[in-house]
PDB file of N, CA and C in Angstrom:
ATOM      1  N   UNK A   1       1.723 -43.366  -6.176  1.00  0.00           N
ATOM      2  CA  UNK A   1       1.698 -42.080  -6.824  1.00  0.00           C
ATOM      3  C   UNK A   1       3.140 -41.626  -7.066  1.00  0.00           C
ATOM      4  N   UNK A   2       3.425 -41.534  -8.265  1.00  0.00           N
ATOM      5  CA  UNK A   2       4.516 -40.794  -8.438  1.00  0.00           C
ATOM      6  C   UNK A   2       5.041 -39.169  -8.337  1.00  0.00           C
ATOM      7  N   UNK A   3       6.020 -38.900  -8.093  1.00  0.00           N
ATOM      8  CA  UNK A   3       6.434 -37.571  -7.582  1.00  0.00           C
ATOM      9  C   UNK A   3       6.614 -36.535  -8.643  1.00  0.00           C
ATOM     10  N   UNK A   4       6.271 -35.697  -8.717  1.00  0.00           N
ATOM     11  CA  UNK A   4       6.107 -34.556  -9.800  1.00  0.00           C
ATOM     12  C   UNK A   4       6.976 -33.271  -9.694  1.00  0.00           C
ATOM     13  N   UNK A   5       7.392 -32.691 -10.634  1.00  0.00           N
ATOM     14  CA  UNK A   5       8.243 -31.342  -9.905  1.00  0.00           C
ATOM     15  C   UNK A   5       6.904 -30.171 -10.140  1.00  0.00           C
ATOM     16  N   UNK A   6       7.861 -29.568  -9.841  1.00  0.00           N
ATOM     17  CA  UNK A   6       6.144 -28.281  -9.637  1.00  0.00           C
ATOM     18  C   UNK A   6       6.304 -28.198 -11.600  1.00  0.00           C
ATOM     19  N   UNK A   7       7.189 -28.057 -12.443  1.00  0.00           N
ATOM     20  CA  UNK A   7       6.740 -27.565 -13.697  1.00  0.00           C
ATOM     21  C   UNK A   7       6.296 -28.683 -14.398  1.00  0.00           C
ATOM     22  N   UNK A   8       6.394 -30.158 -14.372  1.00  0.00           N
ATOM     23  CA  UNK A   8       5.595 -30.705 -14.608  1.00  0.00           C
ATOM     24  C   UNK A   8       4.146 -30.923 -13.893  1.00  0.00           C
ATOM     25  N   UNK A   9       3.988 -30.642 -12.565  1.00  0.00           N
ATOM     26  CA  UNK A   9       2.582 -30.678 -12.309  1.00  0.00           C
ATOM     27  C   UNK A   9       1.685 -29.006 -13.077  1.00  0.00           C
ATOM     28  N   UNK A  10       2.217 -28.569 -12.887  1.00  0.00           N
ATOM     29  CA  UNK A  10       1.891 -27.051 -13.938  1.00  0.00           C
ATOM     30  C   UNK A  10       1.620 -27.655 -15.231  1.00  0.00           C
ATOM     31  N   UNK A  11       2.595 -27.872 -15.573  1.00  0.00           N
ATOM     32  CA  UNK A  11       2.290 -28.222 -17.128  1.00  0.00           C
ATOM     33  C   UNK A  11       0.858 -29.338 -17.152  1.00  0.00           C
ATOM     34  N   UNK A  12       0.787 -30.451 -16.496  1.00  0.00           N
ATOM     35  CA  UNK A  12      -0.425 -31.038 -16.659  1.00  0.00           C
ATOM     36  C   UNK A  12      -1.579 -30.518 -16.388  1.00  0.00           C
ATOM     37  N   UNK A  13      -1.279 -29.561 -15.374  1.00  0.00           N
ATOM     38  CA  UNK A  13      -2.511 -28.624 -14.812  1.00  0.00           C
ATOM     39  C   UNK A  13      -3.012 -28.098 -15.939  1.00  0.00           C
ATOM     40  N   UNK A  14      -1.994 -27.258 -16.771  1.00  0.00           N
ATOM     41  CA  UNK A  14      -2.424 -26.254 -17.951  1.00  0.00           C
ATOM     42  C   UNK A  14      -3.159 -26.907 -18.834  1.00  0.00           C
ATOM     43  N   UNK A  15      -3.159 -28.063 -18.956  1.00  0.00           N
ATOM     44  CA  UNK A  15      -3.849 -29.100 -20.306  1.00  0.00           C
ATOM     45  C   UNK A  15      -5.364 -28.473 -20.033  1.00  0.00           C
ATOM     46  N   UNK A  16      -5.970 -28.030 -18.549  1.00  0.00           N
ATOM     47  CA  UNK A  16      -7.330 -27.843 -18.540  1.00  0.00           C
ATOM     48  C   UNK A  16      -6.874 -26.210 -18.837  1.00  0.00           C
ATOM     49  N   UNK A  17      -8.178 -25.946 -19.510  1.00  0.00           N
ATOM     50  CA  UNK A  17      -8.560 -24.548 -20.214  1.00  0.00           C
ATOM     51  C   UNK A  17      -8.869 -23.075 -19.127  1.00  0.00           C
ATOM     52  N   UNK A  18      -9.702 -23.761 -17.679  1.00  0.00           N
ATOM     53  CA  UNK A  18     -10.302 -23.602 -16.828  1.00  0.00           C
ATOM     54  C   UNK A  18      -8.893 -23.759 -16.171  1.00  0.00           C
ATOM     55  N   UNK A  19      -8.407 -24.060 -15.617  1.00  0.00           N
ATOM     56  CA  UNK A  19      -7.137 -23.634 -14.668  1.00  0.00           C
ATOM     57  C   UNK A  19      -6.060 -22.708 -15.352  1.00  0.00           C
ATOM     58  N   UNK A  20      -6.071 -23.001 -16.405  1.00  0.00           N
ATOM     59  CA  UNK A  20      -4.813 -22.131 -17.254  1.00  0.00           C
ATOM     60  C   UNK A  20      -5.566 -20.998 -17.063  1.00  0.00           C
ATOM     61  N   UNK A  21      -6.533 -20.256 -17.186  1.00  0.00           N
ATOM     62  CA  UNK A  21      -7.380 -19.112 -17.443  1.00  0.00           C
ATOM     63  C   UNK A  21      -7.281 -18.269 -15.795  1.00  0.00           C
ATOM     64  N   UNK A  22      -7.375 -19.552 -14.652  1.00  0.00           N
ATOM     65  CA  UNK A  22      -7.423 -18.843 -13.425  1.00  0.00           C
ATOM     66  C   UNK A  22      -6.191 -18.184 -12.934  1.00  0.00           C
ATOM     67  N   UNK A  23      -4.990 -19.371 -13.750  1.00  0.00           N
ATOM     68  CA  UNK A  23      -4.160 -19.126 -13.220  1.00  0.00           C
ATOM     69  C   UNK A  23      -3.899 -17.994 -13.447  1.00  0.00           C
ATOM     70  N   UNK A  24      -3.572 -17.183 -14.962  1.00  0.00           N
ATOM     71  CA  UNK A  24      -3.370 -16.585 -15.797  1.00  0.00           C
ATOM     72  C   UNK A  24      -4.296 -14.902 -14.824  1.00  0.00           C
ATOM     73  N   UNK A  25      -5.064 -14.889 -14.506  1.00  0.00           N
ATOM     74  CA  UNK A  25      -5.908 -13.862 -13.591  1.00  0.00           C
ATOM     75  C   UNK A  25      -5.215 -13.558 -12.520  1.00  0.00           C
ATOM     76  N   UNK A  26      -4.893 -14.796 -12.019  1.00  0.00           N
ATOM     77  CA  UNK A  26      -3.851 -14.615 -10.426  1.00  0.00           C
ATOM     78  C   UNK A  26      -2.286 -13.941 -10.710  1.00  0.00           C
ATOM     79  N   UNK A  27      -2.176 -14.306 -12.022  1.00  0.00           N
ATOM     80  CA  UNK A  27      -0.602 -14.092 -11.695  1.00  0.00           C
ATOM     81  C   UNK A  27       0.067 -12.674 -11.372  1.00  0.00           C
ATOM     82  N   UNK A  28      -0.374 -11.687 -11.854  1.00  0.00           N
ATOM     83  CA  UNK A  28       0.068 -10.189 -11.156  1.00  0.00           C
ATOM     84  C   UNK A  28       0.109 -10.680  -9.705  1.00  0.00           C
ATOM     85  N   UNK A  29      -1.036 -11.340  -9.159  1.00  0.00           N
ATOM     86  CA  UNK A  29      -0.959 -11.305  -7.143  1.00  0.00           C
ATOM     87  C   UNK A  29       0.556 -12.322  -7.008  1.00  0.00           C
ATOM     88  N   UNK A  30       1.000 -13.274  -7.869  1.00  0.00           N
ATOM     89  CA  UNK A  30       1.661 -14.213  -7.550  1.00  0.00           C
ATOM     90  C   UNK A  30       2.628 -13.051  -7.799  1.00  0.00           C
ATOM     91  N   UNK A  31       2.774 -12.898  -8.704  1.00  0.00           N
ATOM     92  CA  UNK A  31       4.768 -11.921  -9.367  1.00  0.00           C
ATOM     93  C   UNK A  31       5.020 -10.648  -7.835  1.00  0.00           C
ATOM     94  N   UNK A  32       3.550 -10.357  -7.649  1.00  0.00           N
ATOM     95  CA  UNK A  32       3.979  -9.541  -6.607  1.00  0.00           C
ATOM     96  C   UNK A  32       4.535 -10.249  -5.049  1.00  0.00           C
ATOM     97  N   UNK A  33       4.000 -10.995  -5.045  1.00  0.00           N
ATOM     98  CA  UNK A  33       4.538 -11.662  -3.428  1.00  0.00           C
ATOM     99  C   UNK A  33       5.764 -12.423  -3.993  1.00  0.00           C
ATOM    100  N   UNK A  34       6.055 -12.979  -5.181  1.00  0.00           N
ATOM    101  CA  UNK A  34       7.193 -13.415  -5.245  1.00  0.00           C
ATOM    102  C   UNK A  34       8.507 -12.161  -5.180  1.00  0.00           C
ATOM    103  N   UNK A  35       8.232 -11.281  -5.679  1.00  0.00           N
ATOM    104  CA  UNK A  35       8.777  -9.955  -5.739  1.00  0.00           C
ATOM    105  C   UNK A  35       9.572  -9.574  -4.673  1.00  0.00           C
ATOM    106  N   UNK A  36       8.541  -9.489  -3.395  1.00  0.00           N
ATOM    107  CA  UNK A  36       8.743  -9.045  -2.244  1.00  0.00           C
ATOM    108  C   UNK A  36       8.624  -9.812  -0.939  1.00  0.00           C
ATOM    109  N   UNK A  37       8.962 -11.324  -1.796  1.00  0.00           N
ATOM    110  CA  UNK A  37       9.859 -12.527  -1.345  1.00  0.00           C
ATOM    111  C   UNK A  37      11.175 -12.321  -1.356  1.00  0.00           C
ATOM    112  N   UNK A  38      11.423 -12.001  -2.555  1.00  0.00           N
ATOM    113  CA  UNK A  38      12.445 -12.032  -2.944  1.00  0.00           C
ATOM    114  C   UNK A  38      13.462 -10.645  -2.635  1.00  0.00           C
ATOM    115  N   UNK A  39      12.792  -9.722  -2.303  1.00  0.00           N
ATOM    116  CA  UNK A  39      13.142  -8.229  -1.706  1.00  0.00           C
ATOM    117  C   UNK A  39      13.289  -8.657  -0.429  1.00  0.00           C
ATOM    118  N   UNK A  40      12.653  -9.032   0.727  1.00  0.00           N
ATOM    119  CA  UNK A  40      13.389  -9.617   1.452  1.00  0.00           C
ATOM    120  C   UNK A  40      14.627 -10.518   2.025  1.00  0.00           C
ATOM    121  N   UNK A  41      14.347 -11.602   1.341  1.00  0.00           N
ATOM    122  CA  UNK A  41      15.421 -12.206   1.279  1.00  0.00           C
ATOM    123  C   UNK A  41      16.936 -11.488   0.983  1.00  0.00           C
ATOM    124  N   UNK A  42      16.828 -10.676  -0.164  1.00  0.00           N
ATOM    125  CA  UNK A  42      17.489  -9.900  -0.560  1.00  0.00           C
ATOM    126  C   UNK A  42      18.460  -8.791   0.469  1.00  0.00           C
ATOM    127  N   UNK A  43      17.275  -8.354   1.375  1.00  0.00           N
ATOM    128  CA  UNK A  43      17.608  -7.985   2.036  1.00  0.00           C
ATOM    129  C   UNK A  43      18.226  -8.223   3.739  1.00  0.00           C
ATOM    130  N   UNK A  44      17.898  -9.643   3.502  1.00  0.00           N
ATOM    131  CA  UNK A  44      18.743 -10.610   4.265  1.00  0.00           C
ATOM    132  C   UNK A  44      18.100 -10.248   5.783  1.00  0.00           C
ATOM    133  N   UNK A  45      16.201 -10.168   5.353  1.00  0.00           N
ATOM    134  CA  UNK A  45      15.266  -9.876   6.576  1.00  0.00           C
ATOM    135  C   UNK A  45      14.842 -11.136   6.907  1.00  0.00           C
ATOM    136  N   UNK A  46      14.280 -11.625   8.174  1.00  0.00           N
ATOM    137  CA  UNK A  46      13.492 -12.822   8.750  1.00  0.00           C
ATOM    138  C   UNK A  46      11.548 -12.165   8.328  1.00  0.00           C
ATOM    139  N   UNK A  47      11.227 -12.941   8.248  1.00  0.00           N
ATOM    140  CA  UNK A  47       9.441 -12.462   8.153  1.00  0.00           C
ATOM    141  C   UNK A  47       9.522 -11.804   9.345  1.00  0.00           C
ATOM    142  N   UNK A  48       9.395 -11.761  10.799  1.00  0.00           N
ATOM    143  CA  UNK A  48       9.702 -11.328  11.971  1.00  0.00           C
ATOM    144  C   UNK A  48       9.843 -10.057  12.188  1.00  0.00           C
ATOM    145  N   UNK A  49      11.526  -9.836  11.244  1.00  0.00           N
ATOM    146  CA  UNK A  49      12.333  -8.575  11.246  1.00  0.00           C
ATOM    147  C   UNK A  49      11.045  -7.876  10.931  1.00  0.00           C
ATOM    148  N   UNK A  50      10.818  -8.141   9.206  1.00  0.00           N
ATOM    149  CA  UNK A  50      10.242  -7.489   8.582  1.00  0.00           C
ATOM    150  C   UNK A  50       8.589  -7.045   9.220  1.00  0.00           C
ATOM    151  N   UNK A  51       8.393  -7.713   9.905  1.00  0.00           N
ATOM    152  CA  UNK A  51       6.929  -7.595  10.326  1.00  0.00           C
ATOM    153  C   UNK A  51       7.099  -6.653  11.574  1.00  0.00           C
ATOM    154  N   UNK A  52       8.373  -5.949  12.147  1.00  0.00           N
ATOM    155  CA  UNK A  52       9.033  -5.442  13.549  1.00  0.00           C
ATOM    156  C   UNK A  52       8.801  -3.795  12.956  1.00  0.00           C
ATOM    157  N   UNK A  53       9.687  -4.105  11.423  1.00  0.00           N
ATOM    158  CA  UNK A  53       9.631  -2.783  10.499  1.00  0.00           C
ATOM    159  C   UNK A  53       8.071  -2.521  10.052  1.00  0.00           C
ATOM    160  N   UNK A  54       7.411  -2.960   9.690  1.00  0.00           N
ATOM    161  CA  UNK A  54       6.303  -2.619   9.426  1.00  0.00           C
ATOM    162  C   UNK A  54       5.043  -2.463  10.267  1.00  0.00           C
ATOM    163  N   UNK A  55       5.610  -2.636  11.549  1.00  0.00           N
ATOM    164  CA  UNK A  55       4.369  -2.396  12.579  1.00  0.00           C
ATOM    165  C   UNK A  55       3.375  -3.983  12.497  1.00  0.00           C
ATOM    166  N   UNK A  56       3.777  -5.161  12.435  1.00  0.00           N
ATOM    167  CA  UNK A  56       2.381  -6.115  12.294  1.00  0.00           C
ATOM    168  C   UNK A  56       3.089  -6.992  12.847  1.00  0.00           C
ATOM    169  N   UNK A  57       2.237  -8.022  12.713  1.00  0.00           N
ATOM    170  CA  UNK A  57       2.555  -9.411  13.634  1.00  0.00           C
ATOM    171  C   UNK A  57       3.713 -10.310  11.823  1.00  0.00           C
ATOM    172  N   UNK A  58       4.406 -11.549  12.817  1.00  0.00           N
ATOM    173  CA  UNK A  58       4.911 -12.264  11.647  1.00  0.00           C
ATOM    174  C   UNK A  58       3.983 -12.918  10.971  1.00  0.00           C
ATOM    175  N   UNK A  59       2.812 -13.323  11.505  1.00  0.00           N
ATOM    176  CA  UNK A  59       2.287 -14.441  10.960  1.00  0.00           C
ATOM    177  C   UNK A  59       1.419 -13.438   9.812  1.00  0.00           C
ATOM    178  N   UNK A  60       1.267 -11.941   9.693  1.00  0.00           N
ATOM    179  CA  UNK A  60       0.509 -11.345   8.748  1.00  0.00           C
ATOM    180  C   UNK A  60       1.558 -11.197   7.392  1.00  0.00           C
ATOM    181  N   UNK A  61       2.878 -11.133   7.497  1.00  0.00           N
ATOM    182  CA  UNK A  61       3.652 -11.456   6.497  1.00  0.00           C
ATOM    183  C   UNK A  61       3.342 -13.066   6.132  1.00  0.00           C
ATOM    184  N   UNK A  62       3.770 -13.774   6.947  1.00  0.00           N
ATOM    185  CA  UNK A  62       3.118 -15.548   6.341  1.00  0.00           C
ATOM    186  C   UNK A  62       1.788 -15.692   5.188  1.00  0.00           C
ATOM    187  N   UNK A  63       0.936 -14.917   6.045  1.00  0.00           N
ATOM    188  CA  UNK A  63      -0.424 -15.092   5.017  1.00  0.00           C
ATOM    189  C   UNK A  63      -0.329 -14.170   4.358  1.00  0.00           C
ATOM    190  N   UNK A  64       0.394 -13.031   4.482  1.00  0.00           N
ATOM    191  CA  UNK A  64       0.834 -12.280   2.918  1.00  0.00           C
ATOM    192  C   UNK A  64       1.379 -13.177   1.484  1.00  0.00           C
ATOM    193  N   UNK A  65       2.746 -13.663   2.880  1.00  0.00           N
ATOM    194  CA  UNK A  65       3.683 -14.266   1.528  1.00  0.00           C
ATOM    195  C   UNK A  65       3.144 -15.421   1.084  1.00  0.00           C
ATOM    196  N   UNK A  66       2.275 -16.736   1.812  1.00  0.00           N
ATOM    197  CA  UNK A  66       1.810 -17.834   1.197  1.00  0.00           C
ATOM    198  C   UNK A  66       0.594 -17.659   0.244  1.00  0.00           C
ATOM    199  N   UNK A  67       0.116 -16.043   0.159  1.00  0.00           N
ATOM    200  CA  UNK A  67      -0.908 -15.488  -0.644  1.00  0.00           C
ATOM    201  C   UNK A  67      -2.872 -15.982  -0.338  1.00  0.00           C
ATOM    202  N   UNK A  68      -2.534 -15.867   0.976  1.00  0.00           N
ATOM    203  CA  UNK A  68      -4.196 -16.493   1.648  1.00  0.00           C
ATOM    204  C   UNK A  68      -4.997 -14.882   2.247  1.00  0.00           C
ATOM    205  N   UNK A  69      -3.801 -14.122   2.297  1.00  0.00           N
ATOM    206  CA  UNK A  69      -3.871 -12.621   2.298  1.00  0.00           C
ATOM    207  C   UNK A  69      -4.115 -11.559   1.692  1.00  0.00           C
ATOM    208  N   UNK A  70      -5.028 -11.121   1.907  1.00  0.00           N
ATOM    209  CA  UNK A  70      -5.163  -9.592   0.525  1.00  0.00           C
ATOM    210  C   UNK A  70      -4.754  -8.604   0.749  1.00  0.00           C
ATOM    211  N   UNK A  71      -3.574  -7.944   0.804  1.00  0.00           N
ATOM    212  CA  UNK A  71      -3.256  -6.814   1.446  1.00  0.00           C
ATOM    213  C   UNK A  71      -3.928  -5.273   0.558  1.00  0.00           C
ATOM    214  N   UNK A  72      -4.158  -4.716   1.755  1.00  0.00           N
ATOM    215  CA  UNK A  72      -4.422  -2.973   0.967  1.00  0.00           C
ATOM    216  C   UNK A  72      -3.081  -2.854   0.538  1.00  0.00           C
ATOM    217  N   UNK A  73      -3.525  -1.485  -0.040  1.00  0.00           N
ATOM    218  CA  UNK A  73      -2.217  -0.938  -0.841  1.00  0.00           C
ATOM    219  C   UNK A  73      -1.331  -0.080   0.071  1.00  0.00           C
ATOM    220  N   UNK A  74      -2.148   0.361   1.290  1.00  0.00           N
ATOM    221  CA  UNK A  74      -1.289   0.839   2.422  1.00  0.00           C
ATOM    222  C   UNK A  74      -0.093  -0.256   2.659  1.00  0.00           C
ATOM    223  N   UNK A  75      -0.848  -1.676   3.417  1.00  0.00           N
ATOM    224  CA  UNK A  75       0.163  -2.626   3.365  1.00  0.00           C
ATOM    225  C   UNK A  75       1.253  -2.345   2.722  1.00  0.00           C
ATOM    226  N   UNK A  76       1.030  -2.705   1.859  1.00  0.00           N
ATOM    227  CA  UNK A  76       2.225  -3.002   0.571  1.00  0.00           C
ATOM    228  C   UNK A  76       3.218  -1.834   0.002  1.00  0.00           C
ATOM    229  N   UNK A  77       2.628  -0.650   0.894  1.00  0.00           N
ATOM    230  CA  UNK A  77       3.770   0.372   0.835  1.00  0.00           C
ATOM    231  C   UNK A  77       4.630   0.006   1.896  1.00  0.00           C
ATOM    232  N   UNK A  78       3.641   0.437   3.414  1.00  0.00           N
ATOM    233  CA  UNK A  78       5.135  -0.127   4.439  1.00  0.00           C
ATOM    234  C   UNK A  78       5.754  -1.163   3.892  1.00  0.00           C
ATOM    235  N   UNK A  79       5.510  -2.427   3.134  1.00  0.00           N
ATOM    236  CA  UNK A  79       6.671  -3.288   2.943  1.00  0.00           C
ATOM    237  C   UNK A  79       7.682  -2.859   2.269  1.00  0.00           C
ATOM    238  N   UNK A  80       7.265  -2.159   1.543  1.00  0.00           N
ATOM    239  CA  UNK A  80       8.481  -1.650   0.450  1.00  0.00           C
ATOM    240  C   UNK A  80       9.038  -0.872   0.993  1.00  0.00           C
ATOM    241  N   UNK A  81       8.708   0.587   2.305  1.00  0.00           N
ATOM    242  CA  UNK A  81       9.312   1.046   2.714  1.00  0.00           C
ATOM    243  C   UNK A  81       9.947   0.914   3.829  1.00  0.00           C
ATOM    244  N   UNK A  82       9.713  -0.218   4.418  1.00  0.00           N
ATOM    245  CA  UNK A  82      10.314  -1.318   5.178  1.00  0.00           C
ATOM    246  C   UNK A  82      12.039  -1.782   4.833  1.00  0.00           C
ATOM    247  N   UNK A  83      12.088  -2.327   3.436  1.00  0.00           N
ATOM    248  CA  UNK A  83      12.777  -2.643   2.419  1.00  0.00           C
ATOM    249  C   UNK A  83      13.469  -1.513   1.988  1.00  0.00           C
ATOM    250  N   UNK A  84      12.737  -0.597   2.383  1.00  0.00           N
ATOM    251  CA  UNK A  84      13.907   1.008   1.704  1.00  0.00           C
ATOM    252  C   UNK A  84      13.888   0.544   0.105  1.00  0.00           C
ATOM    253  N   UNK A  85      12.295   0.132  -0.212  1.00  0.00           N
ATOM    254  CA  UNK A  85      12.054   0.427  -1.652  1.00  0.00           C
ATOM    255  C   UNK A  85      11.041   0.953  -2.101  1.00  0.00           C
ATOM    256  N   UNK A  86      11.070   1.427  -3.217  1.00  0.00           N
ATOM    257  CA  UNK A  86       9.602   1.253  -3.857  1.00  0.00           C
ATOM    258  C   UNK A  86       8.762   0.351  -4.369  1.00  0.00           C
ATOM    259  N   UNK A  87       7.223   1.137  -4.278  1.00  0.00           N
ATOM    260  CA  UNK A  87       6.149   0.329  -4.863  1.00  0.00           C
ATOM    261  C   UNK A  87       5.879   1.303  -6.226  1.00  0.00           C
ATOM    262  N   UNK A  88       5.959   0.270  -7.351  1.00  0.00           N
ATOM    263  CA  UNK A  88       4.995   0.960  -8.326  1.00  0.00           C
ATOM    264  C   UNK A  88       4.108   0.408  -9.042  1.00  0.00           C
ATOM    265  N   UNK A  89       3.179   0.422  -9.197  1.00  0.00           N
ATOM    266  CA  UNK A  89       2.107  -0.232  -9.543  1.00  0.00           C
ATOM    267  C   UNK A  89       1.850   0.433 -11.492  1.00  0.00           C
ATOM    268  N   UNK A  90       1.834  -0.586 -12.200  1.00  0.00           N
ATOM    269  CA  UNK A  90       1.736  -0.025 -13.438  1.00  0.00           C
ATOM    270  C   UNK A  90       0.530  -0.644 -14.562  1.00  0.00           C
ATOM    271  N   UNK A  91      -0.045   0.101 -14.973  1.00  0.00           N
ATOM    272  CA  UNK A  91      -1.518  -0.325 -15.738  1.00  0.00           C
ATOM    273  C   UNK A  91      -1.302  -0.561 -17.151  1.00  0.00           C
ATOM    274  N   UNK A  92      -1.390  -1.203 -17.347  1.00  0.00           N
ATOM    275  CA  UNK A  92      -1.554  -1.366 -19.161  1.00  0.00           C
ATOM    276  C   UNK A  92      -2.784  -1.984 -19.819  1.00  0.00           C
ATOM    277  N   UNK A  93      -3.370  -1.607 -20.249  1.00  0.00           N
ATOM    278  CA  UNK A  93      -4.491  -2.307 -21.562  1.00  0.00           C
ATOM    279  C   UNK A  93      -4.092  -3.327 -21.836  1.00  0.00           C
ATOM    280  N   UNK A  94      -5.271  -4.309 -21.524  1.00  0.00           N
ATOM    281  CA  UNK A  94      -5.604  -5.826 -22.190  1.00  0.00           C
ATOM    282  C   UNK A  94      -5.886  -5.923 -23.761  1.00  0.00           C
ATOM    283  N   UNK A  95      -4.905  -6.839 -24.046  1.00  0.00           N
ATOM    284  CA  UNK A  95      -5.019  -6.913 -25.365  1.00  0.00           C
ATOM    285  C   UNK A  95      -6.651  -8.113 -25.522  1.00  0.00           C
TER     286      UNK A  95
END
């Protein structure tokens, strides 16, 4: 078996109609944990730290951030205010 980078295994993935479509549903959940991946890091926190600031265990950031997690929207404020940021959540009409 040969070795793939993730945008070529994506890209072959997308050839099916049925995965491009799921993916395409998920991705708001993905942009957000990458987000506040990346707000961490940023902020130069351990999952740990961050889970110390927010009152929870580390391993509930893990299954946050590897996305096996559904967080309420409570959640996802302490993170941000964890982070000394905001959350804003914004709606727009499907074309």
């Amino acid at each position: 078996m040969k070795m793939q980078t993730y945008k070529q295994l994506k890209t072959e993935l997308f050839k099916d109609e049925e995965i491009k479509k799921a993916y395409k549903e998920l991705e708001p959940e993905f942009l957000l944990v990458k987000r506040i991946i990346k707000k961490r890091i940023e902020k130069g926190l351990t999952q740990k730290e961050l889970a110390q600031k927010v009152g929870t265990k580390q391993s509930a950031i893990s299954r946050f951030e590897s996305g096996s997690y559904n967080p309420s929207f409570s959640f996802l404020k302490k993170l941000a205010n964890a982070m000394d940021s905001e959350l804003k959540i914004s709606l727009t009409e499907q074309r």
